[in-house]
Protein backbone atom coordinates (compact mmCIF):
# COMPACT_ATOMS: atom_id res chain seq x y z
CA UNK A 1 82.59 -62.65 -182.06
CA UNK A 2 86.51 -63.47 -181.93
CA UNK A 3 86.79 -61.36 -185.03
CA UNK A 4 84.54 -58.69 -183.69
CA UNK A 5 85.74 -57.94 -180.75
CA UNK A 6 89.07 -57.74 -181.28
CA UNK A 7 88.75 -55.98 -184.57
CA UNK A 8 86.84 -53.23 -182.31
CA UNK A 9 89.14 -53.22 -179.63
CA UNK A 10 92.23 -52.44 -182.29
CA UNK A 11 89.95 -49.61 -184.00
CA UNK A 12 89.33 -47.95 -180.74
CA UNK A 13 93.36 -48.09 -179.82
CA UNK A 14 93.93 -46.51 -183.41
CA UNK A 15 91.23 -43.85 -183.52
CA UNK A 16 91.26 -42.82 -179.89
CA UNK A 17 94.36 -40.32 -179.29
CA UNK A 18 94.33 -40.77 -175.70
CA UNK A 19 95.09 -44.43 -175.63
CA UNK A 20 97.83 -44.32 -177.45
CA UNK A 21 100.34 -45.06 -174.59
CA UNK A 22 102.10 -48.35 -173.31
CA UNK A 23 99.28 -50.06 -171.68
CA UNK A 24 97.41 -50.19 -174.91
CA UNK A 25 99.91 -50.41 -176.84
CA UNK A 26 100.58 -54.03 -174.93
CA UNK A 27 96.66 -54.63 -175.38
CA UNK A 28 96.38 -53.82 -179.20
CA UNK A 29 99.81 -56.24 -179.52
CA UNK A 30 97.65 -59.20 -177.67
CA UNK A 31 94.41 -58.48 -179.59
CA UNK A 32 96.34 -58.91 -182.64
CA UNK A 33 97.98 -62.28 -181.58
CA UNK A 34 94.05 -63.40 -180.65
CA UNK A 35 92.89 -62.24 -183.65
CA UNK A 36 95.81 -64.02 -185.50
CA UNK A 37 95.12 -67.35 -183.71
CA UNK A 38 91.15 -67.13 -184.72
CA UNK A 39 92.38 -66.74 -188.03
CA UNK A 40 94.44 -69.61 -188.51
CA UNK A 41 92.24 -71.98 -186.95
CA UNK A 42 88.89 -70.95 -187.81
CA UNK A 43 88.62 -72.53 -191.15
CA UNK A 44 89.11 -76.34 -189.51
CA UNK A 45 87.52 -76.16 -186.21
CA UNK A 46 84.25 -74.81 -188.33
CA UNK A 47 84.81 -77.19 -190.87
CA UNK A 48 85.68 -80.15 -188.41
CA UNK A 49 82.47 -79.36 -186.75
CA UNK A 50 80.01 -78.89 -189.52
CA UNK A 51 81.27 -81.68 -191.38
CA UNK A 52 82.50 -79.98 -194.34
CA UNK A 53 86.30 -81.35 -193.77
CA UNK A 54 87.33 -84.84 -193.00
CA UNK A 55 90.89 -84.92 -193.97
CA UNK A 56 94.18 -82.16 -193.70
CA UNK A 57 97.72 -82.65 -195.59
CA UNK A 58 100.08 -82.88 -193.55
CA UNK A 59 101.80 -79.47 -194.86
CA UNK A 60 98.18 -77.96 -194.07
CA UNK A 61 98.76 -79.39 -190.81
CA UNK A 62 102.71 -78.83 -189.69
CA UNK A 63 101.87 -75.26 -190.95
CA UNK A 64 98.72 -74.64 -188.49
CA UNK A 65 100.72 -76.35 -185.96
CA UNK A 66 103.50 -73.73 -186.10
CA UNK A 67 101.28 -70.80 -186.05
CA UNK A 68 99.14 -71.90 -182.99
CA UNK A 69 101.94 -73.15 -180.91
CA UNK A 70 103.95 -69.80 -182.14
CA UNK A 71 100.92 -67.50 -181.55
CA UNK A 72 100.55 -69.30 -177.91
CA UNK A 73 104.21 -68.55 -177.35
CA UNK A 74 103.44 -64.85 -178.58
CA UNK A 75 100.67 -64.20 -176.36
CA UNK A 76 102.06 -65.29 -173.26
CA UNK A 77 105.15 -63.05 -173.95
CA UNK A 78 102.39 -60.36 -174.43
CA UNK A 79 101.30 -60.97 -171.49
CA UNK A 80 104.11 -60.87 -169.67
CA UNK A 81 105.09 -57.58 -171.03
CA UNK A 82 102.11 -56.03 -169.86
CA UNK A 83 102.82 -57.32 -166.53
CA UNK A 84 106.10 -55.67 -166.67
CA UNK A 85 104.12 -52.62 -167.51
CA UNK A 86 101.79 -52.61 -164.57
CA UNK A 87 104.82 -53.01 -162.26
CA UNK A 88 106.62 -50.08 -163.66
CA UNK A 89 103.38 -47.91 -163.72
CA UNK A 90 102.88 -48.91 -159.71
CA UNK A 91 106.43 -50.07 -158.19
CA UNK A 92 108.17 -46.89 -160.51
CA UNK A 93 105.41 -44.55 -161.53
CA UNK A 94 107.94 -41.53 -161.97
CA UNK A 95 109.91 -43.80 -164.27
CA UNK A 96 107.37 -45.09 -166.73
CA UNK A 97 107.30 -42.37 -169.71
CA UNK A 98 111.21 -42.65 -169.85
CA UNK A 99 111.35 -46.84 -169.35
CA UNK A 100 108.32 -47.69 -171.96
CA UNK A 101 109.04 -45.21 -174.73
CA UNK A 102 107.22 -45.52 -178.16
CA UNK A 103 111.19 -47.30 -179.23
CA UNK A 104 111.31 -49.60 -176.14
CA UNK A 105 107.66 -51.07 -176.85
CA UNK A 106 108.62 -51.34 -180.56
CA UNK A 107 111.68 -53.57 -179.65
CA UNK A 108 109.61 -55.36 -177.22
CA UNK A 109 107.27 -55.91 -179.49
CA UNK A 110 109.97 -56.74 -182.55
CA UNK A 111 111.41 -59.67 -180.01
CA UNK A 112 108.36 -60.96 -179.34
CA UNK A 113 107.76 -61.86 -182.92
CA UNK A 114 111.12 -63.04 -183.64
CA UNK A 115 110.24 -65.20 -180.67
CA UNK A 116 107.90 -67.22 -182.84
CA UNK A 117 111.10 -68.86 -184.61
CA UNK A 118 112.29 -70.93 -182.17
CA UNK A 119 109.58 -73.32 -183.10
CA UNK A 120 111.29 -73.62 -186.95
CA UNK A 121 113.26 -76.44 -185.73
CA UNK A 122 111.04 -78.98 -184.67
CA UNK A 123 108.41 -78.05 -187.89
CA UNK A 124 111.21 -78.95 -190.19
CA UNK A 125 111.23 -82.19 -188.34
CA UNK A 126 107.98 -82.76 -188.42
CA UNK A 127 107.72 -82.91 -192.00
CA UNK A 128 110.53 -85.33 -192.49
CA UNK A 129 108.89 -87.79 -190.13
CA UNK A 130 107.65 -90.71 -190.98
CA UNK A 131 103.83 -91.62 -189.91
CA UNK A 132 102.07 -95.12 -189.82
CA UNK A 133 100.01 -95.15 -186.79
CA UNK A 134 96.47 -94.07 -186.88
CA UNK A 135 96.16 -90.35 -188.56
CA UNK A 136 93.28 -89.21 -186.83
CA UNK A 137 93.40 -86.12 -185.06
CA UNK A 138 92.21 -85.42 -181.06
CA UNK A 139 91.51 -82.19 -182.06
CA UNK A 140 89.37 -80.13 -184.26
CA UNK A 141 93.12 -78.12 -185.73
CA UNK A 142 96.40 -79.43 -185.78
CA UNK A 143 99.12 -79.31 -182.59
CA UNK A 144 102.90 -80.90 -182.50
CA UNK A 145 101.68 -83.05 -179.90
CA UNK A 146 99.07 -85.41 -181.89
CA UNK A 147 101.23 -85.24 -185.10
CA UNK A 148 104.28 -86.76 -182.86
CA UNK A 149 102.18 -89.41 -181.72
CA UNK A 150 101.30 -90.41 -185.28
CA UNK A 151 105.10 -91.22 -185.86
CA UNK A 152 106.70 -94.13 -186.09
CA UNK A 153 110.33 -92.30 -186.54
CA UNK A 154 112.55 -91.31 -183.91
CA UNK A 155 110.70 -88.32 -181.76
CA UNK A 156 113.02 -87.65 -179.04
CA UNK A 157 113.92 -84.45 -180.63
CA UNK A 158 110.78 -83.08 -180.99
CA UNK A 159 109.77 -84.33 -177.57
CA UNK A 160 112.58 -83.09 -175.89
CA UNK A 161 112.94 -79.65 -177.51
CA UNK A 162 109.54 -79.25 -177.36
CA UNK A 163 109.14 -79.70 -173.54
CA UNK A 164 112.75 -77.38 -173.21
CA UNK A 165 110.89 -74.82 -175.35
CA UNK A 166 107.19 -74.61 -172.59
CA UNK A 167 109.48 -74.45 -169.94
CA UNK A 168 112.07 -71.43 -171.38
CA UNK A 169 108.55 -69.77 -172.50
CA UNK A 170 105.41 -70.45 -171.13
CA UNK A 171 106.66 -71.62 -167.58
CA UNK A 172 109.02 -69.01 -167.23
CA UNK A 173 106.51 -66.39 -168.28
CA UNK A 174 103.76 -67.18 -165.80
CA UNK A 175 107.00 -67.31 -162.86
CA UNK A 176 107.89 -63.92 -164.26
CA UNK A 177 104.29 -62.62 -163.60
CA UNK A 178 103.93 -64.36 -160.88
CA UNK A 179 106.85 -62.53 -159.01
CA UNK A 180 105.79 -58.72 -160.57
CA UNK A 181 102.28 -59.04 -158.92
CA UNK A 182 103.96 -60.04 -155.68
CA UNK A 183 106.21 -57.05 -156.12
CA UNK A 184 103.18 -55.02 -157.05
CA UNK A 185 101.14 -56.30 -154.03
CA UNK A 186 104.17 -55.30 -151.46
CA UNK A 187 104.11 -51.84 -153.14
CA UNK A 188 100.87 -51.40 -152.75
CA UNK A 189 100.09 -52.66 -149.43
CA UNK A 190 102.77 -50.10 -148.68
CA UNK A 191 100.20 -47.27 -150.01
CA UNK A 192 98.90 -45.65 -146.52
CA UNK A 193 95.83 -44.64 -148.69
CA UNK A 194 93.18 -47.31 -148.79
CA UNK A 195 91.34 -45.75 -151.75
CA UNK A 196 95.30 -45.15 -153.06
CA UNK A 197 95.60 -49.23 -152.54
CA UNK A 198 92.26 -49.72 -154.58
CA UNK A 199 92.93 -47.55 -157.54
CA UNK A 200 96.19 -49.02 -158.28
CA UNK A 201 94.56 -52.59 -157.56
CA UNK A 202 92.04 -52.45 -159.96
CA UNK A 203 94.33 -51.08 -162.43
CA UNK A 204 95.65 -54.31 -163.06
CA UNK A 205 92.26 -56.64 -162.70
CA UNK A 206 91.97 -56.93 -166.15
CA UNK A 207 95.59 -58.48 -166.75
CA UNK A 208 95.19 -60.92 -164.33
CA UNK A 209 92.22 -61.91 -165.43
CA UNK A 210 93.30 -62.62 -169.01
CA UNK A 211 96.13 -64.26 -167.55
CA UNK A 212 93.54 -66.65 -166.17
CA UNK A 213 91.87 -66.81 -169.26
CA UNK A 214 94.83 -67.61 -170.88
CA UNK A 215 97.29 -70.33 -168.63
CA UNK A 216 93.75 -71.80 -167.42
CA UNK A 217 93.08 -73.76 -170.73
CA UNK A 218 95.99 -74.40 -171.35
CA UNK A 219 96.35 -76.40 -168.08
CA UNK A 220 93.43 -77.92 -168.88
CA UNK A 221 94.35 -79.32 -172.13
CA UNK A 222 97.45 -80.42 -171.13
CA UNK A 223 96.32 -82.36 -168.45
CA UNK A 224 93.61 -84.16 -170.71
CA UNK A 225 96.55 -85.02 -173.06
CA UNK A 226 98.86 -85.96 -170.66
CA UNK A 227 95.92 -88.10 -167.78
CA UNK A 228 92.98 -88.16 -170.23
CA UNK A 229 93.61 -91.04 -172.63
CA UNK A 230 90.61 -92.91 -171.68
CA UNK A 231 88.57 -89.81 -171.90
CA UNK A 232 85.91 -89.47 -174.81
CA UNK A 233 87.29 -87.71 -177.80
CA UNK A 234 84.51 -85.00 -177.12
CA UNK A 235 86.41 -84.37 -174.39
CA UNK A 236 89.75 -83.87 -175.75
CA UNK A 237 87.61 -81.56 -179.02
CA UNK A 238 85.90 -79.55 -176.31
CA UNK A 239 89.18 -78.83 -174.43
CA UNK A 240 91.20 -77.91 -177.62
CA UNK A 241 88.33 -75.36 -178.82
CA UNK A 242 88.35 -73.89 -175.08
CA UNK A 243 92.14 -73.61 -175.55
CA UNK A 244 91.93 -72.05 -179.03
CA UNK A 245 88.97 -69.61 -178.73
CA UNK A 246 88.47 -68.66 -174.89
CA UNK A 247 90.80 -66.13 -175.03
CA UNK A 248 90.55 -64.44 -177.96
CA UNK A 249 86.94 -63.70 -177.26
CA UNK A 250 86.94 -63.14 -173.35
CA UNK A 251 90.00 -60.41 -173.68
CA UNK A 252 88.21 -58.22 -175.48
CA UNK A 253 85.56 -58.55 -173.43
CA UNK A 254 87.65 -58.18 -169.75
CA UNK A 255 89.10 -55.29 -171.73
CA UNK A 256 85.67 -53.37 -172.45
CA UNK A 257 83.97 -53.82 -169.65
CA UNK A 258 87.20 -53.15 -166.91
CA UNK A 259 88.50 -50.45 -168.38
CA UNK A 260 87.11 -47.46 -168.81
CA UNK A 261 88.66 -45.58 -171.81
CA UNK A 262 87.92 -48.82 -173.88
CA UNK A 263 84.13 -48.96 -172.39
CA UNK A 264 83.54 -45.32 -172.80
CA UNK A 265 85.24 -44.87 -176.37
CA UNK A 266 83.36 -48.48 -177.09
CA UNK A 267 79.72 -46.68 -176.06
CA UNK A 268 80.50 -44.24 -177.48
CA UNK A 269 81.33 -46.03 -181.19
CA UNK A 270 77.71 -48.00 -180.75
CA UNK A 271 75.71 -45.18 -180.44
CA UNK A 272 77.24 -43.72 -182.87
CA UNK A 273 76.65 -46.44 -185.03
CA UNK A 274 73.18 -46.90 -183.88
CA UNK A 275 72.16 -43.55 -184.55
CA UNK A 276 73.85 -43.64 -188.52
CA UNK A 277 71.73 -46.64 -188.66
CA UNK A 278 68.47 -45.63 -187.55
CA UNK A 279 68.55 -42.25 -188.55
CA UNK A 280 67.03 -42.89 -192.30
CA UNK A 281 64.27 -45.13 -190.43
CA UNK A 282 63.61 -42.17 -188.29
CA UNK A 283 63.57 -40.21 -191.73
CA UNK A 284 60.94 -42.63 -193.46
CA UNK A 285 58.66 -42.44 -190.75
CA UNK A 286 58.68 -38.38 -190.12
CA UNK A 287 57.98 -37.97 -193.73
CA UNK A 288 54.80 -40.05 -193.51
């Protein structure tokens, strides 16, 4: 379904001419960083869970790491640019097409990536740690926080970089939203026009509520690694696949179903599809 969804969402973006503009830009951007996170995890939470892996080297495993954490890092930024977007389109509508040009959204887009390497540092130190305790995993994948605790080197570095490194990037982005909807909201209760007020409102329902979708887990999962040590390791597996998968297949979902170019390009697509399908049953059947 991960794969599915976001695979559709992306075709619709490329085929449809009239979505080509910021917004979706922004929303093909984060269904390629969801799509990128179910494919680097996929192959050890199914494994993990149907038994068919027991064990992970540890480059397997510093490598995984690096592209969740990274990819977490990415999407948030996502996120936050399309927050930026939505207060432009509202707070500065007569602004937007000359602020979020097709080269703007590219180098948004290019920093956001090059984003990804501020992790490099504490990967390379990972891998010239050395581990005695217990290697047994809390999760079904890989994160810098169990591998860490497996150490028996010194892991201040790690530990302090990578606490500096939530709170420069994931912290800072949800502030960052936080004040462009309050902006937003004191632009728009500014609107005289109630159904004015409403339209732009429900403009930006589906960003918010992939932002929930998105910082929600990830609350949750770090406050079962952080107050949850007596918990049952179900738990702390159920948590981490919540983290990992429940937004990459809810935002494709939020995205179909609350906005209407996606959900009308989206019918559209099915029936089209449906029709291709069934038309040579339809065919059998007349001839008889």
């Amino acid at each position: 379904m991960v794969f599915l969804g976001n695979c559709m969402v992306l075709h619709v973006i490329r085929t449809e001419p009239s979505l080509h503009e910021p917004m979706f830009y922004f929303l093909a951007m984060l269904a390629l960083t969801d799509l990128s996170m179910g494919l680097s995890t996929v192959h050890t939470v199914l494994g993990v869970l149907w038994g068919f892996i027991q064990e992970v080297s540890l480059d397997s495993c510093i490598a995984q790491a690096y592209f969740i954490h990274g990819l977490s890092f990415m999407e948030s930024s996502v996120l936050l640019a399309m927050s930026f977007d939505r207060y432009i389109a509202i707070c500065n509508p007569l602004r937007y097409s000359s602020i979020l040009t097709n080269k703007n959204i590219m180098k948004i887009g290019v920093t956001i990536l090059c984003g990804s390497s501020l992790l490099i540092p504490p990967v390379i130190c990972l891998r010239f740690l050395n581990y005695c305790h217990r290697h047994i995993l809390s999760h079904s994948f890989c994160l810098h926080q169990d591998l860490i605790r497996m150490a028996c080197s010194d892991i201040r570095f790690n530990s302090i970089y990578g606490l500096a490194l939530v709170i420069c990037t994931l912290l800072l982005d949800a502030v960052l939203i936080l004040i462009s909807y309050i902006l937003i909201l004191h632009a728009v209760l500014a609107i005289a026009s109630r159904e004015e007020r409403m339209k732009s409102l429900q403009t930006c329902v589906s960003h918010i509520c992939a932002v929930l979708v998105f910082y929600i887990p990830i609350i949750g999962l770090t406050m079962v690694h952080r107050f949850g040590k007596h918990l049952s390791p179900l738990v702390h597996v159920l948590m981490g696949n919540i983290y990992i998968l429940f937004p990459p297949l809810m935002n494709p979902i939020i995205y179909s179903i609350k906005t209407q170019q996606i959900r009308r390009r989206v019918k559209r697509l099915f029936y089209l599809k449906g029709a291709y399908i069934l038309r040579p049953i339809v065919n059998v059947f007349s001839r008889q």
